[in-house]
Protein backbone atom coordinates (compact mmCIF):
# COMPACT_ATOMS: atom_id res chain seq x y z
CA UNK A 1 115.72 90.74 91.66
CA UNK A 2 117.90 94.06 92.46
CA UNK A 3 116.62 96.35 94.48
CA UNK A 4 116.55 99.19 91.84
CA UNK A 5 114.18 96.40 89.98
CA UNK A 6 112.01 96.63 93.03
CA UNK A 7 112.01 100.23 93.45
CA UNK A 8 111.10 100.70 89.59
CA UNK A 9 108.62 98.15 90.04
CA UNK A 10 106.88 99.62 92.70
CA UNK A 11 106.93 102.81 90.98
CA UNK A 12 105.25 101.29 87.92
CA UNK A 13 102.51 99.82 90.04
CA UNK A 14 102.02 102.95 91.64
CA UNK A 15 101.94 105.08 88.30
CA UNK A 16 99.80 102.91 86.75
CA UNK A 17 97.27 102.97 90.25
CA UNK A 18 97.41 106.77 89.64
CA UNK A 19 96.80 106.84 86.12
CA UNK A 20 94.12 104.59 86.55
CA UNK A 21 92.00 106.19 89.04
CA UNK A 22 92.57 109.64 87.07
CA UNK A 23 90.65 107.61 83.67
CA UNK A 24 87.67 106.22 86.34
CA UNK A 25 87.61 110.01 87.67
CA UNK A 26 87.62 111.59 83.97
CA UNK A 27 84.04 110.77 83.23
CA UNK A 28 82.38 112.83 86.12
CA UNK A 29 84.95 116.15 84.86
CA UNK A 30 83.91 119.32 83.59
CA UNK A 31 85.15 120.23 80.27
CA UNK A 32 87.30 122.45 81.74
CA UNK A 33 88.66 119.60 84.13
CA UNK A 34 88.58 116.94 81.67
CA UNK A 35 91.43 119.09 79.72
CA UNK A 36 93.38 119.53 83.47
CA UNK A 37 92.77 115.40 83.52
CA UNK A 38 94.06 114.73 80.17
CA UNK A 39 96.98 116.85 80.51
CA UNK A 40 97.82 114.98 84.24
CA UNK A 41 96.91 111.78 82.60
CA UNK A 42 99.72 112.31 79.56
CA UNK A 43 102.29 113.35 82.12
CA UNK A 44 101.59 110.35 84.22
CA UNK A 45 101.66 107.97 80.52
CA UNK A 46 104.90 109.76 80.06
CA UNK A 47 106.70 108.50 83.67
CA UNK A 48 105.22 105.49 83.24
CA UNK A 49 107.06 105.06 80.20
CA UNK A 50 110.42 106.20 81.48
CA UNK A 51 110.30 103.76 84.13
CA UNK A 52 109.90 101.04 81.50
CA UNK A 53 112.74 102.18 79.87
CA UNK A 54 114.96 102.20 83.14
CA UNK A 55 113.36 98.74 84.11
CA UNK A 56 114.28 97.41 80.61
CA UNK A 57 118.02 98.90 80.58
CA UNK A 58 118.49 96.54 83.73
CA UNK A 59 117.47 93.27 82.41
């Protein structure tokens, strides 16, 4: 494996970590927050699937 497979890799794992401990956090959110959450939580969807597509484009 490359190393820039690695480095995506680990990225992935830790976008995914992030996105979901934001989801296990979202229940215990204010309205107010949940919108803040949801808004994080399609931003960190979003990376997660541009480092797909960069881990795809290498295989």
């Amino acid at each position: 494996m490359s190393a820039d497979a690695s480095k995506l890799l680990h990225d992935l794992k830790s976008k995914c970590a992030s996105l979901k401990s934001a989801a296990d956090l979202y229940k215990d959110c204010s309205a107010a927050e949940k919108q803040e959450m949801l808004a994080l939580m399609t931003a960190a969807a979003e990376e997660i699937q541009r480092t797909l597509a960069a881990l795809s484009k290498l295989s």
